[in-house]
C-alpha atoms as a PDB file:
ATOM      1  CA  UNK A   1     143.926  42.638  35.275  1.00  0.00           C
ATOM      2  CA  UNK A   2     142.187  44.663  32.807  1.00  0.00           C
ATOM      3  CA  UNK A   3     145.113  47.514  32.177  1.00  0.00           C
ATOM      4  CA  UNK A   4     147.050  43.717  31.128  1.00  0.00           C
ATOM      5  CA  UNK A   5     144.080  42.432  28.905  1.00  0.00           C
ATOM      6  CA  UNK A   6     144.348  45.883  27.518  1.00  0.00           C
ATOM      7  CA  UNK A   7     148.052  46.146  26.711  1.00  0.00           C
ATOM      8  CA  UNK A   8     147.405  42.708  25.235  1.00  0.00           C
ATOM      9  CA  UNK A   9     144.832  43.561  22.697  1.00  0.00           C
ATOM     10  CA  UNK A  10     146.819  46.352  21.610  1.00  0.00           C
ATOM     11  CA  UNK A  11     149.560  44.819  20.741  1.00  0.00           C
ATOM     12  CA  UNK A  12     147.401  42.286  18.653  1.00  0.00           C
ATOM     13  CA  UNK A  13     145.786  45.265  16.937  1.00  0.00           C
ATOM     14  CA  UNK A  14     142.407  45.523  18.580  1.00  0.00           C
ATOM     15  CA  UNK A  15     141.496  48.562  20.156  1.00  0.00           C
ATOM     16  CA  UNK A  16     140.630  48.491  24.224  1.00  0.00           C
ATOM     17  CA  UNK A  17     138.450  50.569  26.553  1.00  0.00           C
ATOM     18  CA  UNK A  18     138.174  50.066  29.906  1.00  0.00           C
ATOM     19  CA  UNK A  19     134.834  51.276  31.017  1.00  0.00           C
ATOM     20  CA  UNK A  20     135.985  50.475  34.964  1.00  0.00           C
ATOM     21  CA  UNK A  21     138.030  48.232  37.135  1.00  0.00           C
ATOM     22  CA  UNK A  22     135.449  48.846  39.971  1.00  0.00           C
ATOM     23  CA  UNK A  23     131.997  48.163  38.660  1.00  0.00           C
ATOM     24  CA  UNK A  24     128.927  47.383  41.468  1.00  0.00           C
ATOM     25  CA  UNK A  25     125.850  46.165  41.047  1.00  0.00           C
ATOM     26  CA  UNK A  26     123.130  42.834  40.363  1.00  0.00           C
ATOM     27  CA  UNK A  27     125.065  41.403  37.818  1.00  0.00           C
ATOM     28  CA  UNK A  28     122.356  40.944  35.359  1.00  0.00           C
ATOM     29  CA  UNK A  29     121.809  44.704  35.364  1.00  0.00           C
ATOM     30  CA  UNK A  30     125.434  45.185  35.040  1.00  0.00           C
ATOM     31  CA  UNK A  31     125.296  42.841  31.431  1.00  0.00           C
ATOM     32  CA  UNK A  32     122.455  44.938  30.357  1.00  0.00           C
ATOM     33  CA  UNK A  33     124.234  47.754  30.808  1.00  0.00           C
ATOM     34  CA  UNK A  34     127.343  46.042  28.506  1.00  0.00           C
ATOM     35  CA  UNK A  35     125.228  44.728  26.312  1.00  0.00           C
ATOM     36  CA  UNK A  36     123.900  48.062  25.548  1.00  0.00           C
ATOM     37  CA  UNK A  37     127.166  49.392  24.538  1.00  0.00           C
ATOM     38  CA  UNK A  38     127.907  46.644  22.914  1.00  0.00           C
ATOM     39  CA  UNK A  39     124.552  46.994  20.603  1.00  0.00           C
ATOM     40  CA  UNK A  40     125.163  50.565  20.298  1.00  0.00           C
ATOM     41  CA  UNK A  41     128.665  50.053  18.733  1.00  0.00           C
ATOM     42  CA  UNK A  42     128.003  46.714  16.941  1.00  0.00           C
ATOM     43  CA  UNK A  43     124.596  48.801  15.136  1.00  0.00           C
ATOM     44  CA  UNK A  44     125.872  52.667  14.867  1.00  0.00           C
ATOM     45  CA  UNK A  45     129.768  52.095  15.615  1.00  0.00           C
ATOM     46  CA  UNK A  46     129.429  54.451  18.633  1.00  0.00           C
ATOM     47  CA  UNK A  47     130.542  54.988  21.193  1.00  0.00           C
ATOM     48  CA  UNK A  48     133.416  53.278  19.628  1.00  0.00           C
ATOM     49  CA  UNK A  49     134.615  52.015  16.140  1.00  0.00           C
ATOM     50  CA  UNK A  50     134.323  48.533  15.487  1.00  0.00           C
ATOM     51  CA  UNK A  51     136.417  46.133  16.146  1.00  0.00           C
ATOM     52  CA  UNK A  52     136.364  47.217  19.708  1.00  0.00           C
ATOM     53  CA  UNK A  53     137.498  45.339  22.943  1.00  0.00           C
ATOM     54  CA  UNK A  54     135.538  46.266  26.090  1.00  0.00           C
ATOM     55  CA  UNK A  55     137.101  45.512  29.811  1.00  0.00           C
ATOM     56  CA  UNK A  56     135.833  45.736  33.252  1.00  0.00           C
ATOM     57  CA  UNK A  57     136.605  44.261  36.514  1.00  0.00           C
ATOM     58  CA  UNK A  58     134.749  45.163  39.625  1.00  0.00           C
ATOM     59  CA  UNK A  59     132.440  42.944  42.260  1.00  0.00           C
ATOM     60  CA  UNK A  60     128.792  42.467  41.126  1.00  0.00           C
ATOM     61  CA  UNK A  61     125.945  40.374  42.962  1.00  0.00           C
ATOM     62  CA  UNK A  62     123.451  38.050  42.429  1.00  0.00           C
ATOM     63  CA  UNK A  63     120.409  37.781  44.174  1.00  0.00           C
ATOM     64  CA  UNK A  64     119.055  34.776  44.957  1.00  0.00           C
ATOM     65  CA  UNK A  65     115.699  33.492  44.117  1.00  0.00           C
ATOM     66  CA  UNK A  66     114.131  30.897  46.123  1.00  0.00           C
ATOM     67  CA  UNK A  67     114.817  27.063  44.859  1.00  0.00           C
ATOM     68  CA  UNK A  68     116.954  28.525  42.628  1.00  0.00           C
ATOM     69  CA  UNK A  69     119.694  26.646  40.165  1.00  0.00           C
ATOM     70  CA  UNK A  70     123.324  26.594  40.405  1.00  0.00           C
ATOM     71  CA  UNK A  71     125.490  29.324  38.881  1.00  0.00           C
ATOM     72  CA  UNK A  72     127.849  32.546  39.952  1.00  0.00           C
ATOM     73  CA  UNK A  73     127.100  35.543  39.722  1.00  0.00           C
ATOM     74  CA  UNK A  74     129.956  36.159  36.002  1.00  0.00           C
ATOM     75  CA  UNK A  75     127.850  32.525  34.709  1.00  0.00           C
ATOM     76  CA  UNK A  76     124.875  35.013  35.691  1.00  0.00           C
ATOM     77  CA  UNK A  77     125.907  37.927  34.043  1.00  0.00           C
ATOM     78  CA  UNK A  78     127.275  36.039  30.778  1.00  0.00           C
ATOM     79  CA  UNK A  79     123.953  34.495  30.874  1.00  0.00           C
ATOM     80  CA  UNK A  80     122.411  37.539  30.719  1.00  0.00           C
ATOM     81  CA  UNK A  81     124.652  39.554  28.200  1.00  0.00           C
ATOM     82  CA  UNK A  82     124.084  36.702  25.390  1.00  0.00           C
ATOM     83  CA  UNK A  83     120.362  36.731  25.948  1.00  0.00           C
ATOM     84  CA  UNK A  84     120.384  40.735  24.948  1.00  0.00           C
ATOM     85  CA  UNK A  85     123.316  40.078  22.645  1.00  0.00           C
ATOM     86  CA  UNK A  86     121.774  37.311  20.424  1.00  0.00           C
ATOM     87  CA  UNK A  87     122.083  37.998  17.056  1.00  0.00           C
ATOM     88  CA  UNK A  88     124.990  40.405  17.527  1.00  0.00           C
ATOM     89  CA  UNK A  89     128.865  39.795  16.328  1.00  0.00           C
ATOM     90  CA  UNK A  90     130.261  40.222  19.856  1.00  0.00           C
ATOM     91  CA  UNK A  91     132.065  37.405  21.710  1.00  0.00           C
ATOM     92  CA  UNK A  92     132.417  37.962  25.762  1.00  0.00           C
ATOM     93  CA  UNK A  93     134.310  36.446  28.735  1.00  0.00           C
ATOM     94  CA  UNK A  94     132.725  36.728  32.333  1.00  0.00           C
ATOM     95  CA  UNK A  95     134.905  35.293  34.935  1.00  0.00           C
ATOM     96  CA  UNK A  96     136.558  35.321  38.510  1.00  0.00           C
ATOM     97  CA  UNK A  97     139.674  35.939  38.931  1.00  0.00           C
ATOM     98  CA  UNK A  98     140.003  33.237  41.746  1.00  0.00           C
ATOM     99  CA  UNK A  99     139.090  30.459  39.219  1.00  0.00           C
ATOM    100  CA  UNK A 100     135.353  29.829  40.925  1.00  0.00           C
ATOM    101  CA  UNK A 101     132.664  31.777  40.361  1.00  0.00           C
ATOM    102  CA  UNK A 102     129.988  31.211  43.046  1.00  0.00           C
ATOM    103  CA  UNK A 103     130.083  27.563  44.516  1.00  0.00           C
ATOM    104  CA  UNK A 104     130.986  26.204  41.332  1.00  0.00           C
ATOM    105  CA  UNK A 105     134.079  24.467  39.595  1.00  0.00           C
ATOM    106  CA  UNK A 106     134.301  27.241  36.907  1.00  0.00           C
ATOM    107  CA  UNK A 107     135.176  30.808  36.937  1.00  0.00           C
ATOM    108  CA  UNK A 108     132.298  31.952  34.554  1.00  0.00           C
ATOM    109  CA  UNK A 109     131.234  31.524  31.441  1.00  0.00           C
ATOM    110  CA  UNK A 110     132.003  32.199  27.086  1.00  0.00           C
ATOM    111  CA  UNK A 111     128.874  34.052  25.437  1.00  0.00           C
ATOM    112  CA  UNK A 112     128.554  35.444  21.778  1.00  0.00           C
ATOM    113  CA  UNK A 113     125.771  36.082  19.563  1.00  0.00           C
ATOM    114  CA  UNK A 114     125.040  32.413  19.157  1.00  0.00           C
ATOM    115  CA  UNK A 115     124.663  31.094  22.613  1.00  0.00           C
ATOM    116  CA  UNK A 116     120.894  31.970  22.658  1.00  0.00           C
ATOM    117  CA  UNK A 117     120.143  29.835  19.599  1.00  0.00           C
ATOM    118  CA  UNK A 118     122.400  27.235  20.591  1.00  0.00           C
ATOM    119  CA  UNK A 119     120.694  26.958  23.864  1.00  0.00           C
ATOM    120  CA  UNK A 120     117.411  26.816  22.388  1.00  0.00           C
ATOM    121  CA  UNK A 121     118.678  24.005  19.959  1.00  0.00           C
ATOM    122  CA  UNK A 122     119.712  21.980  23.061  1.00  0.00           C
ATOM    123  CA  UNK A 123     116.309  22.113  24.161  1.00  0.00           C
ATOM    124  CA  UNK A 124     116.981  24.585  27.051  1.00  0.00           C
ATOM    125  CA  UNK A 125     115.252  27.932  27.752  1.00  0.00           C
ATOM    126  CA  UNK A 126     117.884  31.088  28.401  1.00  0.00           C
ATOM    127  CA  UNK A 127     115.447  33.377  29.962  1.00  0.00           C
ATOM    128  CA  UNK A 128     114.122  30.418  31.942  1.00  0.00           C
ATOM    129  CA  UNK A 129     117.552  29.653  33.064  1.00  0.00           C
ATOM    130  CA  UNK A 130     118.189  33.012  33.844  1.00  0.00           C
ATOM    131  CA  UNK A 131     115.026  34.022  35.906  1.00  0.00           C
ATOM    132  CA  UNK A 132     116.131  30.924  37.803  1.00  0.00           C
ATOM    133  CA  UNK A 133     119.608  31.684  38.287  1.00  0.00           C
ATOM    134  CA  UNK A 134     120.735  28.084  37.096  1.00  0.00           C
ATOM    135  CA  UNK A 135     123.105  29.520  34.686  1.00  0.00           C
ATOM    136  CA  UNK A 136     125.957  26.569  35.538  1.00  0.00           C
ATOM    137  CA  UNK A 137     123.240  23.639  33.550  1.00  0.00           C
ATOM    138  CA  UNK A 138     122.599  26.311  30.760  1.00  0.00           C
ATOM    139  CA  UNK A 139     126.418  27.048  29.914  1.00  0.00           C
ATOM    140  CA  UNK A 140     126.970  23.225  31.270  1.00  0.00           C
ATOM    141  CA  UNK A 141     124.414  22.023  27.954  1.00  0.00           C
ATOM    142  CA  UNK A 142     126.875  23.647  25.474  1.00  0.00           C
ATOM    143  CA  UNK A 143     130.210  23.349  26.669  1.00  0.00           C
ATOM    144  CA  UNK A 144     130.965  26.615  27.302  1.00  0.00           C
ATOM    145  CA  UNK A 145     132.095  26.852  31.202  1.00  0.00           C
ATOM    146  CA  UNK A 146     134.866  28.162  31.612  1.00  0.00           C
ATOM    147  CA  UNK A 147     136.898  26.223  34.212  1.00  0.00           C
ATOM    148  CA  UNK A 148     140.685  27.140  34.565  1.00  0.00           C
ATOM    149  CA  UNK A 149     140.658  25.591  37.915  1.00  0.00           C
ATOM    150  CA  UNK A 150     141.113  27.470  41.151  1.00  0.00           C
ATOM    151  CA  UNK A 151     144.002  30.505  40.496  1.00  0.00           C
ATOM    152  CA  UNK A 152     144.839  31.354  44.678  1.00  0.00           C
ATOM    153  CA  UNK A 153     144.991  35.064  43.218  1.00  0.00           C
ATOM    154  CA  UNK A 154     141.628  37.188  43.926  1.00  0.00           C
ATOM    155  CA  UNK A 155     142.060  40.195  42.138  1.00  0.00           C
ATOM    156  CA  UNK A 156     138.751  41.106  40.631  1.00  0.00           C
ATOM    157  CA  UNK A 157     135.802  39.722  38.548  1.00  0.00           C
ATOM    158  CA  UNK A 158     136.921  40.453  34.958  1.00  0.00           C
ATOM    159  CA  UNK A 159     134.668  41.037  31.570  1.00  0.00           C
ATOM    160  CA  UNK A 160     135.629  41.303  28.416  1.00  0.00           C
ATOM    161  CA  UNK A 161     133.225  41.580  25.446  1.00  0.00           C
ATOM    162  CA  UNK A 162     134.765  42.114  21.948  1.00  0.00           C
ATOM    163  CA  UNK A 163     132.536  43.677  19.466  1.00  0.00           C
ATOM    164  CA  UNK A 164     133.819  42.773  15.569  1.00  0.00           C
END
């Protein structure tokens, strides 16, 4: 999946790096860690030139809190990523491959620099959302689930975050 989104980009002109088809871990710590790179490349152009694609796939989790929301762990992690993006040009993709992410109807979630203020605008509270893992109503309140429907192919999760 992500050796295809990066053949893809190439041939539209936009560099790609694949930082791992295999990456582990909580996925809020796992957008942290993106985010990161992304900051350090949208603010100092390194470890990469602008415009820059970034691509990984692997299997992250989300740990539950008690009475907590509804959301998957890619709504989680996109969640996360535009809470330490705001501000930033960089427009990301966190979904499953299967077409649900969690016990949803969507496979994740669209994030860029703006989601945090447009979140705010609707009244709604990111980190809130996020300590809460109710992701799904945050993304829900501005449209920006992204629901392909189910795919019957379970390849990977898959993240994309394109840095301009």
């Amino acid at each position: 999946m992500v050796k295809a989104a990066s053949k893809l980009a190439e041939k539209s002109g936009i560099r790609a790096v694949i930082l791992s088809d295999a990456i582990e871990g909580e996925s809020r710590d796992i957008a942290s860690m993106h985010a990161a790179i992304a900051r350090s490349i949208a603010t100092h152009g390194e470890p990469f030139e602008r415009p820059v694609l970034l691509l990984s796939g692997g299997e992250t989790t989300l740990t539950l809190k008690p009475e907590s929301g509804r959301g998957g762990r890619n709504t989680e992690f996109a969640l996360a990523a535009a809470i330490a993006l705001h501000g930033f040009d960089v427009q990301l993709l966190a979904a499953d491959t299967d077409g649900v992410d969690g016990t949803g109807d969507n496979a994740g979630a669209f994030a860029d620099g703006r989601t945090f203020a447009r979140m705010t605008q609707a009244s709604l509270d990111p980190v809130r959302h996020l300590g809460t893992n109710d992701s799904y109503k945050a993304f829900e309140a501005i449209g920006d689930l992204f629901k392909p429907g189910p795919t019957g192919t379970n390849v990977n999760d898959f993240r994309a975050l394109l840095i301009r």
